[in-house]
PDB file of N, CA and C in Angstrom:
ATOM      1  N   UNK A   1      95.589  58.061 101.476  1.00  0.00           N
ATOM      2  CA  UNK A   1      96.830  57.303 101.391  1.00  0.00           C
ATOM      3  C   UNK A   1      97.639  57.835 100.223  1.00  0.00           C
ATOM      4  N   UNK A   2      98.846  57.980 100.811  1.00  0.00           N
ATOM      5  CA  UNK A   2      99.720  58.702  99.471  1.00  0.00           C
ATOM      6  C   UNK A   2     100.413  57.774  98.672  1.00  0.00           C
ATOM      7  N   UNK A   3     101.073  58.030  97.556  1.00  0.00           N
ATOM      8  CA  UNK A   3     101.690  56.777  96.501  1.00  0.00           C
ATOM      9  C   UNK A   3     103.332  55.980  96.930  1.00  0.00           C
ATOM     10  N   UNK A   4     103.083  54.877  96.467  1.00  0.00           N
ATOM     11  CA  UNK A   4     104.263  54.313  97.227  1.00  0.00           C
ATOM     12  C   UNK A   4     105.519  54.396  96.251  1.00  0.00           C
ATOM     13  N   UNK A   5     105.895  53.940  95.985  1.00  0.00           N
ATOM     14  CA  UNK A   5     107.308  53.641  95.355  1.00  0.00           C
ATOM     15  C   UNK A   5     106.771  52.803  93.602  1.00  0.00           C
ATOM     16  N   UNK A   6     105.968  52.400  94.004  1.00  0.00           N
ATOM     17  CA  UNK A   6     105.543  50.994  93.363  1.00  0.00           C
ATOM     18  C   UNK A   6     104.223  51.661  92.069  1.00  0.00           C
ATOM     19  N   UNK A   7     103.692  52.692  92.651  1.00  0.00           N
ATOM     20  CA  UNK A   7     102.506  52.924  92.127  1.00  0.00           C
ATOM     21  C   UNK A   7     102.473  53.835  90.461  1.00  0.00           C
ATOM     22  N   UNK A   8     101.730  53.279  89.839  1.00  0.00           N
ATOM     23  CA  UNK A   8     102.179  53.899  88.299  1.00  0.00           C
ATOM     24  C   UNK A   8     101.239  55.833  88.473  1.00  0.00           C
ATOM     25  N   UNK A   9     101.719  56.252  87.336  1.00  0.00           N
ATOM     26  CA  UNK A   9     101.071  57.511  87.497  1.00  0.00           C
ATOM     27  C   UNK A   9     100.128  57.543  86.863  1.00  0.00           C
ATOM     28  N   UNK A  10      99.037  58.063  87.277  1.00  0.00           N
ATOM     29  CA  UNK A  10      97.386  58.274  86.533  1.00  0.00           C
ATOM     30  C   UNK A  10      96.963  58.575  85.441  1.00  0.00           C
ATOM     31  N   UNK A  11      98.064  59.498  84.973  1.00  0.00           N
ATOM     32  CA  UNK A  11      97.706  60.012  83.567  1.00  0.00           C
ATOM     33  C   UNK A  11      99.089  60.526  82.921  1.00  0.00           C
ATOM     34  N   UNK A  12      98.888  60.434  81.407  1.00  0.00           N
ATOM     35  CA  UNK A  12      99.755  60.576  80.679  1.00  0.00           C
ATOM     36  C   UNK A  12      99.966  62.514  80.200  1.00  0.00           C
ATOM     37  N   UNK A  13     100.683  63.387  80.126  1.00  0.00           N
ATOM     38  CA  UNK A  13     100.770  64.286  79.946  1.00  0.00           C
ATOM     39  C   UNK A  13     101.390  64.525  78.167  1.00  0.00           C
ATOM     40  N   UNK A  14     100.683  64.959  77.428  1.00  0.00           N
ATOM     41  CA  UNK A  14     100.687  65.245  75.885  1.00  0.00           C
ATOM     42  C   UNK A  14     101.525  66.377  75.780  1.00  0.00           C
ATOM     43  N   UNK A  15     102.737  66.491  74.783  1.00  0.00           N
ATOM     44  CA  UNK A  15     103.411  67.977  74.528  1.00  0.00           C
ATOM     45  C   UNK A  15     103.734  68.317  75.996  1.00  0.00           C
ATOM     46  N   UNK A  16     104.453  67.643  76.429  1.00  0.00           N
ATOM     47  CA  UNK A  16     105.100  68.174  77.710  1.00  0.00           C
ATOM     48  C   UNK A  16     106.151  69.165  77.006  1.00  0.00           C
ATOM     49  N   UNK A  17     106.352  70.127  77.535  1.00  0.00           N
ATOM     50  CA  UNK A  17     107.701  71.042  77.518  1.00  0.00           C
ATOM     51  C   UNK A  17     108.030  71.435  78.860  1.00  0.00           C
ATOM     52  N   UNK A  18     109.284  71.743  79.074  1.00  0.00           N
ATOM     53  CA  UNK A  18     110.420  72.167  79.808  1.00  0.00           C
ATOM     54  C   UNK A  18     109.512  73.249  80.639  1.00  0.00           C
ATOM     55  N   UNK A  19     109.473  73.188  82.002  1.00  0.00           N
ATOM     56  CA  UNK A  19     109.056  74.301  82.856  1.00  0.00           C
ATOM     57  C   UNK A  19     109.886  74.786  83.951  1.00  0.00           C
ATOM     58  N   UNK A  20     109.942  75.720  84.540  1.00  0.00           N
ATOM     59  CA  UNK A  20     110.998  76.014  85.275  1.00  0.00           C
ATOM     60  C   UNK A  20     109.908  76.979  86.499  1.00  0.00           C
ATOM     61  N   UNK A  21     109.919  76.629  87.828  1.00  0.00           N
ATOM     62  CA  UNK A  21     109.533  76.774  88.832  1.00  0.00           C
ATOM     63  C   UNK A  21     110.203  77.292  90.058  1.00  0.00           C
ATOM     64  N   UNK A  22     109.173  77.893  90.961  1.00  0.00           N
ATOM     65  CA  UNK A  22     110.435  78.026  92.554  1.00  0.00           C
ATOM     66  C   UNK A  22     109.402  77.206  93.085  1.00  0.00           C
ATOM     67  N   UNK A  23     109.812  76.601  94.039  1.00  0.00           N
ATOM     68  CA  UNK A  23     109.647  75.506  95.234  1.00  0.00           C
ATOM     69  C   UNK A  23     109.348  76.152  96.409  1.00  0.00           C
ATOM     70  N   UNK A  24     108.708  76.861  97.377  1.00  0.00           N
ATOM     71  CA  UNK A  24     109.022  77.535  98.439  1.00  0.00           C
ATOM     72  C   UNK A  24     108.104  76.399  99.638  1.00  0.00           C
ATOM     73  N   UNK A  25     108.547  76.754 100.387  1.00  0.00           N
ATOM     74  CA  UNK A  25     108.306  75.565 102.036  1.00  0.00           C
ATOM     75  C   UNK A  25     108.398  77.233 103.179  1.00  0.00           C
ATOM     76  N   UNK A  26     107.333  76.874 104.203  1.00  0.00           N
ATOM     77  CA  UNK A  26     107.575  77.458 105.322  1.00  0.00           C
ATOM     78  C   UNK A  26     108.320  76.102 106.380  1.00  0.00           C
ATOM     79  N   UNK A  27     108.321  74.876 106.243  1.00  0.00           N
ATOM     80  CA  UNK A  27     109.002  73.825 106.873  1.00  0.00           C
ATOM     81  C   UNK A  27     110.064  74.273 108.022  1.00  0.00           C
ATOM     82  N   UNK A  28     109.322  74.208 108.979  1.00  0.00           N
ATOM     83  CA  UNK A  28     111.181  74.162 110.130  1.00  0.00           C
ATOM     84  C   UNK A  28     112.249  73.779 109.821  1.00  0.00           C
ATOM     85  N   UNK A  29     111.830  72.621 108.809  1.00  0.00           N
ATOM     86  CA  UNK A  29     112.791  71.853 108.522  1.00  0.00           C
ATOM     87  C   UNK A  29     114.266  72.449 107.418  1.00  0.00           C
ATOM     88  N   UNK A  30     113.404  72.538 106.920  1.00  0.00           N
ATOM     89  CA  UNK A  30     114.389  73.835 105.596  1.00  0.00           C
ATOM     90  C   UNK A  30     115.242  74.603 106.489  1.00  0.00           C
ATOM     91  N   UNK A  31     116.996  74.913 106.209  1.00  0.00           N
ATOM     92  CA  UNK A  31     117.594  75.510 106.508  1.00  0.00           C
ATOM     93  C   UNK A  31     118.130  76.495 105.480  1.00  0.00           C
ATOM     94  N   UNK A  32     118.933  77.652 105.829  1.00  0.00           N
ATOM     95  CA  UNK A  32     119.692  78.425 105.158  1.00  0.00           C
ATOM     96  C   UNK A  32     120.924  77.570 104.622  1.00  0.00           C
ATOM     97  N   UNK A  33     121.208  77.452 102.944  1.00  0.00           N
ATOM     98  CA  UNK A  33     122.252  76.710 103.208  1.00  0.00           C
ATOM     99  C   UNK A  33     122.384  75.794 102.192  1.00  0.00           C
ATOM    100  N   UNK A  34     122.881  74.318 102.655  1.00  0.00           N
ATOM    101  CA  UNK A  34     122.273  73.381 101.909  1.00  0.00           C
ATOM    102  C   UNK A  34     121.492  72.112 102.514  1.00  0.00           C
ATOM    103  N   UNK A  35     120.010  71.699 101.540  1.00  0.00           N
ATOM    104  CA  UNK A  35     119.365  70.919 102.043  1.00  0.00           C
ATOM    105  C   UNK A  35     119.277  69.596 101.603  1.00  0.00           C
ATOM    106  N   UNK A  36     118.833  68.412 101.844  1.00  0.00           N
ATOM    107  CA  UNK A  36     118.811  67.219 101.090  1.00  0.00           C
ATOM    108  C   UNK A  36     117.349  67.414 100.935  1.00  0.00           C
ATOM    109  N   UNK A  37     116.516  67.000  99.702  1.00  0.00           N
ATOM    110  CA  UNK A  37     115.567  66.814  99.295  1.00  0.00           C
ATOM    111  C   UNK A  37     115.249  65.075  98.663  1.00  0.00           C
ATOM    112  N   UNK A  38     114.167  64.587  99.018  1.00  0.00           N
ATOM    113  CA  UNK A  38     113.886  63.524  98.565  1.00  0.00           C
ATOM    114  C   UNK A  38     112.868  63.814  97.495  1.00  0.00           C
ATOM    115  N   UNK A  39     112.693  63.454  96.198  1.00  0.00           N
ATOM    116  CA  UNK A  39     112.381  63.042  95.066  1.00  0.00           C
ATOM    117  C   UNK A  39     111.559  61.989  94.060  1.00  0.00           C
ATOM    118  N   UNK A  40     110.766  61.701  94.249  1.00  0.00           N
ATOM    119  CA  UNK A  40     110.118  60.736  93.093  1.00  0.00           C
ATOM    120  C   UNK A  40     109.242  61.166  91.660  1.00  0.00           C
ATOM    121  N   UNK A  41     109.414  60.766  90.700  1.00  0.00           N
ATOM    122  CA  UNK A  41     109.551  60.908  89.588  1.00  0.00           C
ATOM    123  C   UNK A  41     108.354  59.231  88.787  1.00  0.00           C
ATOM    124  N   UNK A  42     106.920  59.408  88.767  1.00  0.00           N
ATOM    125  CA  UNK A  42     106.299  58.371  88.535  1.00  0.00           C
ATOM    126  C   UNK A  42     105.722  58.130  86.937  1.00  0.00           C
ATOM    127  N   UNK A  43     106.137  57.222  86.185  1.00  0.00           N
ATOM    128  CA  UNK A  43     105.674  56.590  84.739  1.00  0.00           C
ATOM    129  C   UNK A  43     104.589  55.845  85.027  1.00  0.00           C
ATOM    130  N   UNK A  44     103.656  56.216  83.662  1.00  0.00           N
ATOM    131  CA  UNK A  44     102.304  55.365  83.595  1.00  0.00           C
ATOM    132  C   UNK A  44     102.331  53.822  83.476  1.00  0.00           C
ATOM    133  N   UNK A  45     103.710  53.621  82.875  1.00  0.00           N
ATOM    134  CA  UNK A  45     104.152  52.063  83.323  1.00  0.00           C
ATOM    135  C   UNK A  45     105.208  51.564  83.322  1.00  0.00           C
ATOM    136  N   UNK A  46     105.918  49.984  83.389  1.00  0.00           N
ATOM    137  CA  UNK A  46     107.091  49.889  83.296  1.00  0.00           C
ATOM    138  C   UNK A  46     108.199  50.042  82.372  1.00  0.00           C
ATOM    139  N   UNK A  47     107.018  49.984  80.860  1.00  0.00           N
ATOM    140  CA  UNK A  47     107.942  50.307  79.501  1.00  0.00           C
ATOM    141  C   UNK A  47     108.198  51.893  79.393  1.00  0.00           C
ATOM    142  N   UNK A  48     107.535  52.163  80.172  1.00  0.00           N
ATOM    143  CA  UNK A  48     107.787  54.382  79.704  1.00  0.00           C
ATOM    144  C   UNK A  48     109.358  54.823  79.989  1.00  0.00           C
ATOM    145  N   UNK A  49     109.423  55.342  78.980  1.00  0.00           N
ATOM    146  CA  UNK A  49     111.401  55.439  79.351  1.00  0.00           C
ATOM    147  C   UNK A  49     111.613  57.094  78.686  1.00  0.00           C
ATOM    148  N   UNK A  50     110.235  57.904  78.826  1.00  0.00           N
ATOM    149  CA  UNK A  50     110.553  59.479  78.181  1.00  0.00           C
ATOM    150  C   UNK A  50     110.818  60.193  79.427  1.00  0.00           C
ATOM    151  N   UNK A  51     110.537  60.146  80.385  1.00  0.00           N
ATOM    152  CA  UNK A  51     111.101  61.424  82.091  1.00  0.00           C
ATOM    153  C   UNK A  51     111.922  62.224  81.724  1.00  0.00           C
ATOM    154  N   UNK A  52     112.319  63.308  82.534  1.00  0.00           N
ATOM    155  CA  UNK A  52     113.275  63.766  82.975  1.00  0.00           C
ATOM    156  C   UNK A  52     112.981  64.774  83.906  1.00  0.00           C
ATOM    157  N   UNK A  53     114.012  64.549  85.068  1.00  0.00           N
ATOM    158  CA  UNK A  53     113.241  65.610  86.210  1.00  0.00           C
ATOM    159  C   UNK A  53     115.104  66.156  85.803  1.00  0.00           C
ATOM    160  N   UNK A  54     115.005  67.363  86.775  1.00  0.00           N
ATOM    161  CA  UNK A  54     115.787  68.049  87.229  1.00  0.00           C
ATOM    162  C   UNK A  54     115.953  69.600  88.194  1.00  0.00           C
ATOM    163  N   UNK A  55     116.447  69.628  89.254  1.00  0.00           N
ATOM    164  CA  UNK A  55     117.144  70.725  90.328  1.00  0.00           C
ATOM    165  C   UNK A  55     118.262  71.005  90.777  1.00  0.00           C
ATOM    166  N   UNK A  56     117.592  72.011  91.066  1.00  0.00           N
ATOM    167  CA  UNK A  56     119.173  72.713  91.841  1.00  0.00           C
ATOM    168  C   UNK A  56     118.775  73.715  92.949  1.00  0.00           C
TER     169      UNK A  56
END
């Protein structure tokens, strides 16, 4: 069962720094172009207010 909306994240990550990645999908779904991507972004609880995601 995968995580819902609701569910806190497992573990806390120490000295996070900035990483920069490629994403690749064989997905049918993926077009040439532009795509909509859905996103979630999970804190170990409700007071955690350090995140930051970001793409392009």
């Amino acid at each position: 069962q995968g995580a819902s909306y609701t569910t806190n994240a497992s573990r806390t990550v120490g000295d996070a720094r900035e990483e920069e990645g490629i994403v690749t999908s064989s997905s049918p779904n993926l077009v040439n172009g532009t795509n909509v991507l859905a996103v979630e972004v999970h804190q170990t609880g409700a007071n955690s207010s350090d995140t930051v995601f970001g793409a392009r």
